[in-house]
C-alpha atoms as a PDB file:
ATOM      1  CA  UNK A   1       0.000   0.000   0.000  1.00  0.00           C
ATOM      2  CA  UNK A   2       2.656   2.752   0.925  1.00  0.00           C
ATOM      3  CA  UNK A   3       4.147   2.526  -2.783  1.00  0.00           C
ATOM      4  CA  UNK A   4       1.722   5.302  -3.775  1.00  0.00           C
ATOM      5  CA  UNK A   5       2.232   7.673  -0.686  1.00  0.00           C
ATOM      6  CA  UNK A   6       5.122  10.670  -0.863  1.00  0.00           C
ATOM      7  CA  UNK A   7       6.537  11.885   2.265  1.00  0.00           C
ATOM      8  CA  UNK A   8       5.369  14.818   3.771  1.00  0.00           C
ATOM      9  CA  UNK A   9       7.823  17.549   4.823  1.00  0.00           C
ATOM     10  CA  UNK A  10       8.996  17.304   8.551  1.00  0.00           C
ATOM     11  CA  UNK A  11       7.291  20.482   9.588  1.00  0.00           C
ATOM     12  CA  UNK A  12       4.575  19.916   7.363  1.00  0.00           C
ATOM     13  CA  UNK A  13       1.368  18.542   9.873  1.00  0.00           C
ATOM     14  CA  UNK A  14      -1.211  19.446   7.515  1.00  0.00           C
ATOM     15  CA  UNK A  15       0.571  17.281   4.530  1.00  0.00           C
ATOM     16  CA  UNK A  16       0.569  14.646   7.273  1.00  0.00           C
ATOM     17  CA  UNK A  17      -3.299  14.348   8.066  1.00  0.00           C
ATOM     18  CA  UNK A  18      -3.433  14.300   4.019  1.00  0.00           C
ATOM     19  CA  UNK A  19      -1.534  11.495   4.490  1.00  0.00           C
ATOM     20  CA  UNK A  20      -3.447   9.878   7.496  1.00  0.00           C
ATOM     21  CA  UNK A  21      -6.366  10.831   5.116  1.00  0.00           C
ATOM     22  CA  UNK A  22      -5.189   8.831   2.260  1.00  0.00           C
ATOM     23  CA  UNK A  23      -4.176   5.955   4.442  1.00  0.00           C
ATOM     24  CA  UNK A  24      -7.335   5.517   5.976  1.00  0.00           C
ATOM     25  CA  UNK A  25      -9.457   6.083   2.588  1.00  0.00           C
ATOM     26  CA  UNK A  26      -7.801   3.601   0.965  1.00  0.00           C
ATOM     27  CA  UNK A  27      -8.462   1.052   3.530  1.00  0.00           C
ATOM     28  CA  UNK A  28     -10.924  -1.925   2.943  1.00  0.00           C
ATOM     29  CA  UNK A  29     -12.549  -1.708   6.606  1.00  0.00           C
ATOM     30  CA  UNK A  30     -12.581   0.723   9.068  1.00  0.00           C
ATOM     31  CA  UNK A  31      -9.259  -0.025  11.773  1.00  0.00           C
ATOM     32  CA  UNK A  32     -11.206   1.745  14.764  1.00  0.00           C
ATOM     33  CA  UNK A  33     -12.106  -1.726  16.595  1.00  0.00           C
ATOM     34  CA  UNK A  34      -8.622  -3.199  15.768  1.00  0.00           C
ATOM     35  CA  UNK A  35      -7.169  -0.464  16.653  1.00  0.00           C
ATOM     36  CA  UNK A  36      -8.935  -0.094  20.042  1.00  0.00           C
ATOM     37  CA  UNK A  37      -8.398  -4.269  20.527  1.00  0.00           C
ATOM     38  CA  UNK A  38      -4.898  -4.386  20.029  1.00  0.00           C
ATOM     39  CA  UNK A  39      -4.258  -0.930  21.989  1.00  0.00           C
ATOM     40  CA  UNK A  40      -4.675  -2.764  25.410  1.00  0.00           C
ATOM     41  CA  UNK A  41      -7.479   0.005  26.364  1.00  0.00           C
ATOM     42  CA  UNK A  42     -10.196  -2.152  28.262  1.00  0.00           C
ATOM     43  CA  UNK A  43     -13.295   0.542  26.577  1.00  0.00           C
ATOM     44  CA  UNK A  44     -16.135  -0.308  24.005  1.00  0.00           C
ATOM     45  CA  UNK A  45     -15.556   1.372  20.819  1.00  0.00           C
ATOM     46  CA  UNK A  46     -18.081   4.315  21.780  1.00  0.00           C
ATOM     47  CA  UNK A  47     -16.220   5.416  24.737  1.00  0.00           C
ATOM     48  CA  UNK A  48     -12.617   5.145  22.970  1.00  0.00           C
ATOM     49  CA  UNK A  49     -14.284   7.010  20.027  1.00  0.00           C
ATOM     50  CA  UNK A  50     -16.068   9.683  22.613  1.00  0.00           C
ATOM     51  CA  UNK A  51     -12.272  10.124  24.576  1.00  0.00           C
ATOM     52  CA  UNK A  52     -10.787  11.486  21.160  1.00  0.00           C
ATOM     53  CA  UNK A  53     -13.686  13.627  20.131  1.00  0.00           C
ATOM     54  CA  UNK A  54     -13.363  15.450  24.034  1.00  0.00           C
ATOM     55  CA  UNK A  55      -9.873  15.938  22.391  1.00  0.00           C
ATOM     56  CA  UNK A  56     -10.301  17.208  19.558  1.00  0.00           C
ATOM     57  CA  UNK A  57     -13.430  19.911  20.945  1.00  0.00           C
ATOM     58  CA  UNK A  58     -11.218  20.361  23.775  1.00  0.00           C
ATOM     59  CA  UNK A  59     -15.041  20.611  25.263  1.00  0.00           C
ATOM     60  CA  UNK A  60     -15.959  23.861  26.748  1.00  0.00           C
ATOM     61  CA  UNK A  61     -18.994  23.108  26.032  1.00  0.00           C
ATOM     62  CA  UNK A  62     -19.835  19.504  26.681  1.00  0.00           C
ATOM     63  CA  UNK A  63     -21.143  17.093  24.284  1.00  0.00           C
ATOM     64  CA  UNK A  64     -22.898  20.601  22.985  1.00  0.00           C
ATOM     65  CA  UNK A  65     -19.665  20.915  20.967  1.00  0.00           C
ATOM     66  CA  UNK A  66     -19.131  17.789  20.105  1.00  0.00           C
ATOM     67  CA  UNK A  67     -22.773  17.273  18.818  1.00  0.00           C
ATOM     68  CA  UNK A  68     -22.027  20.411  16.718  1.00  0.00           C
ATOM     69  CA  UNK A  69     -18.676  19.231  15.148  1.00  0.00           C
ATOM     70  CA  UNK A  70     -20.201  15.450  14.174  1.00  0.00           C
ATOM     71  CA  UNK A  71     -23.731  17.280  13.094  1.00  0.00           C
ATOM     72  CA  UNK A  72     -25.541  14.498  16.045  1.00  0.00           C
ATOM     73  CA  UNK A  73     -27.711  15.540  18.415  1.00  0.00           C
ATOM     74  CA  UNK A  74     -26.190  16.132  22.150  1.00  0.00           C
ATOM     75  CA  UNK A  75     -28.098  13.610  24.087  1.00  0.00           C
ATOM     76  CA  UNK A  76     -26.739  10.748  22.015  1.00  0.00           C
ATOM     77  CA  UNK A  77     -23.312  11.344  23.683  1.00  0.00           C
ATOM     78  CA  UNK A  78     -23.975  12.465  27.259  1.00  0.00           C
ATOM     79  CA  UNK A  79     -24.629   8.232  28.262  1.00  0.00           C
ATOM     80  CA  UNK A  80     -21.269   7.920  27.146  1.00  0.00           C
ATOM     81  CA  UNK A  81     -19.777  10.485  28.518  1.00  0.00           C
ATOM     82  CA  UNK A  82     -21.523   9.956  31.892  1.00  0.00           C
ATOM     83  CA  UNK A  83     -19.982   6.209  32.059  1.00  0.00           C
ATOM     84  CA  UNK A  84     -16.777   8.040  30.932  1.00  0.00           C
ATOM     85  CA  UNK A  85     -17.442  10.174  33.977  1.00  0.00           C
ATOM     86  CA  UNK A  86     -18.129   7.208  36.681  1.00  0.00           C
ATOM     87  CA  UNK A  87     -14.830   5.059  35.374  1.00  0.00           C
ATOM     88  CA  UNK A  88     -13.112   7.787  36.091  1.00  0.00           C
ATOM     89  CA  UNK A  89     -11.689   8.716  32.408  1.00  0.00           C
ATOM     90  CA  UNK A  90     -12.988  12.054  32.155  1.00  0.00           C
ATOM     91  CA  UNK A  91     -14.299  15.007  34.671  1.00  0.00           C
ATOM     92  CA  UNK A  92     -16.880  17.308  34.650  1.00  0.00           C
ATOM     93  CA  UNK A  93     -17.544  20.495  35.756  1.00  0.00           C
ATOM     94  CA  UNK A  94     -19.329  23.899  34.871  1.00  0.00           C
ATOM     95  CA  UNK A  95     -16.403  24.362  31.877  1.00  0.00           C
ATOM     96  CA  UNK A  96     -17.175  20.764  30.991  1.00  0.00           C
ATOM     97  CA  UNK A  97     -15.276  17.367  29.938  1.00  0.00           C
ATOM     98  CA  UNK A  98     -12.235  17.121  30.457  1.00  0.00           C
ATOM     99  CA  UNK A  99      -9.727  14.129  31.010  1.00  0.00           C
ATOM    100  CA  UNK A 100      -9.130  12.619  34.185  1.00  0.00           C
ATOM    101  CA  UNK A 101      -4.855  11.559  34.546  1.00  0.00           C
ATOM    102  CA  UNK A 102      -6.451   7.659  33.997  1.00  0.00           C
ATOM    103  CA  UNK A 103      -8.101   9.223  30.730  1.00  0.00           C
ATOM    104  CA  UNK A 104      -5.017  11.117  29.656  1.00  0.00           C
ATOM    105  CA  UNK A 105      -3.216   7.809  29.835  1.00  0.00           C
ATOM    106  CA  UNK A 106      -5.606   6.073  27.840  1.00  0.00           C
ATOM    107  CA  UNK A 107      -6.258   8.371  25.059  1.00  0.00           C
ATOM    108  CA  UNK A 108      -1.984   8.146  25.121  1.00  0.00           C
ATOM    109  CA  UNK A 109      -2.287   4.862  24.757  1.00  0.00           C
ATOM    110  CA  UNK A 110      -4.942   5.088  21.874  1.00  0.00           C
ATOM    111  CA  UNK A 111      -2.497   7.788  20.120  1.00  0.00           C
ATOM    112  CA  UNK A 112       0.308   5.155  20.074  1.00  0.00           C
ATOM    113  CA  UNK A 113      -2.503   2.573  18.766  1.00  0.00           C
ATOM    114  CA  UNK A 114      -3.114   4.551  16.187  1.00  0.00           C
ATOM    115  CA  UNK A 115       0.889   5.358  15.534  1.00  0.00           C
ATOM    116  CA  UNK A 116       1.491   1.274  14.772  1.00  0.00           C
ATOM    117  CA  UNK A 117      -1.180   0.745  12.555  1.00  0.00           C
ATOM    118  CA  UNK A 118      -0.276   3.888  10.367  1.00  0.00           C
ATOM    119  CA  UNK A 119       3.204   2.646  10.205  1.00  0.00           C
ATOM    120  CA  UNK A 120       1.935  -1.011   9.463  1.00  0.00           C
ATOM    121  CA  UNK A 121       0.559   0.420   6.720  1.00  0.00           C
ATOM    122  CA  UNK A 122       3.434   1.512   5.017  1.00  0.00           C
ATOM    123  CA  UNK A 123       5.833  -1.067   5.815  1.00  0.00           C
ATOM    124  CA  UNK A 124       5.997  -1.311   2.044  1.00  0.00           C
ATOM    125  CA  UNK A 125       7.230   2.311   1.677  1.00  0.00           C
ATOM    126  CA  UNK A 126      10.916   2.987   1.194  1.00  0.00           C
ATOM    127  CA  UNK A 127      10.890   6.310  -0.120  1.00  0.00           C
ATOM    128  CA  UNK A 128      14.096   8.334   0.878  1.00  0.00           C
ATOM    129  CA  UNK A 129      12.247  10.629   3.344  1.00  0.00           C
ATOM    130  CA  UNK A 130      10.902   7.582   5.608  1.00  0.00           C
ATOM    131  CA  UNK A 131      12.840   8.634   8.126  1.00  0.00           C
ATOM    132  CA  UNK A 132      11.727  12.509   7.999  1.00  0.00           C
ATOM    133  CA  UNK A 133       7.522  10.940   7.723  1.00  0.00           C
ATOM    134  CA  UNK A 134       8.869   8.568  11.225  1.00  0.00           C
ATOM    135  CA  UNK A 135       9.931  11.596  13.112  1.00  0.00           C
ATOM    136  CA  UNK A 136       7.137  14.226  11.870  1.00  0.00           C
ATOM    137  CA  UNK A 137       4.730  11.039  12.685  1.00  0.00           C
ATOM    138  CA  UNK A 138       6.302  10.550  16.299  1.00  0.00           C
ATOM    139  CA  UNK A 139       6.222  14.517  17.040  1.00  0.00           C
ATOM    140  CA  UNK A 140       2.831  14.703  16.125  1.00  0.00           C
ATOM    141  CA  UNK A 141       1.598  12.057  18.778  1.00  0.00           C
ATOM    142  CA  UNK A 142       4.075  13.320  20.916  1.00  0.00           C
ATOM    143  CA  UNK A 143       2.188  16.203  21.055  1.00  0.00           C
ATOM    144  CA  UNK A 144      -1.290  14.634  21.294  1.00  0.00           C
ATOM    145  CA  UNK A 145      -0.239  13.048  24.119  1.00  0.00           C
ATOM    146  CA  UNK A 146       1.323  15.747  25.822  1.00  0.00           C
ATOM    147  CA  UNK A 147      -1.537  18.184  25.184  1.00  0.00           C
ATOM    148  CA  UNK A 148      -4.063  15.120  25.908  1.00  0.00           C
ATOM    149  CA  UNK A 149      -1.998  15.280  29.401  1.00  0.00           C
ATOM    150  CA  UNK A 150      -2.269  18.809  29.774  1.00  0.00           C
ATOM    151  CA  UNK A 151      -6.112  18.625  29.513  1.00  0.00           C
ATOM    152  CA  UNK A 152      -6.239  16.929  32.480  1.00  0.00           C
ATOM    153  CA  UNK A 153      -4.958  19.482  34.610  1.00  0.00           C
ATOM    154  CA  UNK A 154      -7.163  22.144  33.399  1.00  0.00           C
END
């Protein structure tokens, strides 16, 4: 598969989700469960799916946000995010979600899922650059993890 793929430039994040893009376009099934199964993380798909959405809206406003940036009502995430709530991966206050130091760990762990399989899927690849895609790859989820981390101590 990673024959048809070019390197993006090492500073370059938004060539990188083009990649990430491409990658996951052109696969035959979504990875999501895999993903989640061979992560370790002990969550049903909806909650692991819910924990990088609260990431991505960095929440101020609750599932209100989140409804808004998937175009699905509110109420269909706040069960989720309540048993998010009582296993103690995310908090919740008057500012709204936000991770826990368990849920910081496991959306770090979900990050690094996520790392392998990208990289399993262009094991083929030997462009040059490899090494530049590796490092601009591992500073990305470096710093979703570190600003996963930093949203719990908001």
């Amino acid at each position: 598969m990673g024959e048809s793929f070019a390197a993006p430039p090492s500073n370059s994040y938004d060539e990188l989700r083009k990649l990430v893009s491409t990658v996951m376009a052109k696969s035959k099934e979504d990875p999501g469960i895999a993903v989640l199964r061979r992560s370790g993380v002990d969550l049903p798909l909806e909650q692991a799916w819910l924990l990088g959405r609260v990431y991505r809206a960095s929440t101020d406003d609750g599932v209100a946000e989140i409804a808004e940036m998937t175009k699905v009502p509110a109420g269909i995430f706040e069960a989720t995010a309540q048993s998010l709530v009582r296993s103690g991966h995310l908090a919740f206050s008057d500012d709204g979600y936000r991770f826990t130091n368990q849920g910081a760990d496991v959306f770090a762990q979900l990050v690094q899922a996520w790392r392998r399989w990208l990289l399993e899927q262009l094991e083929d690849w030997h462009e040059p650059d490899q090494c530049d895609f590796a490092h601009a790859l591992d500073s990305f989820t470096g710093e979703l993890i570190e600003s996963g981390r930093q949203m719990s101590r908001v």
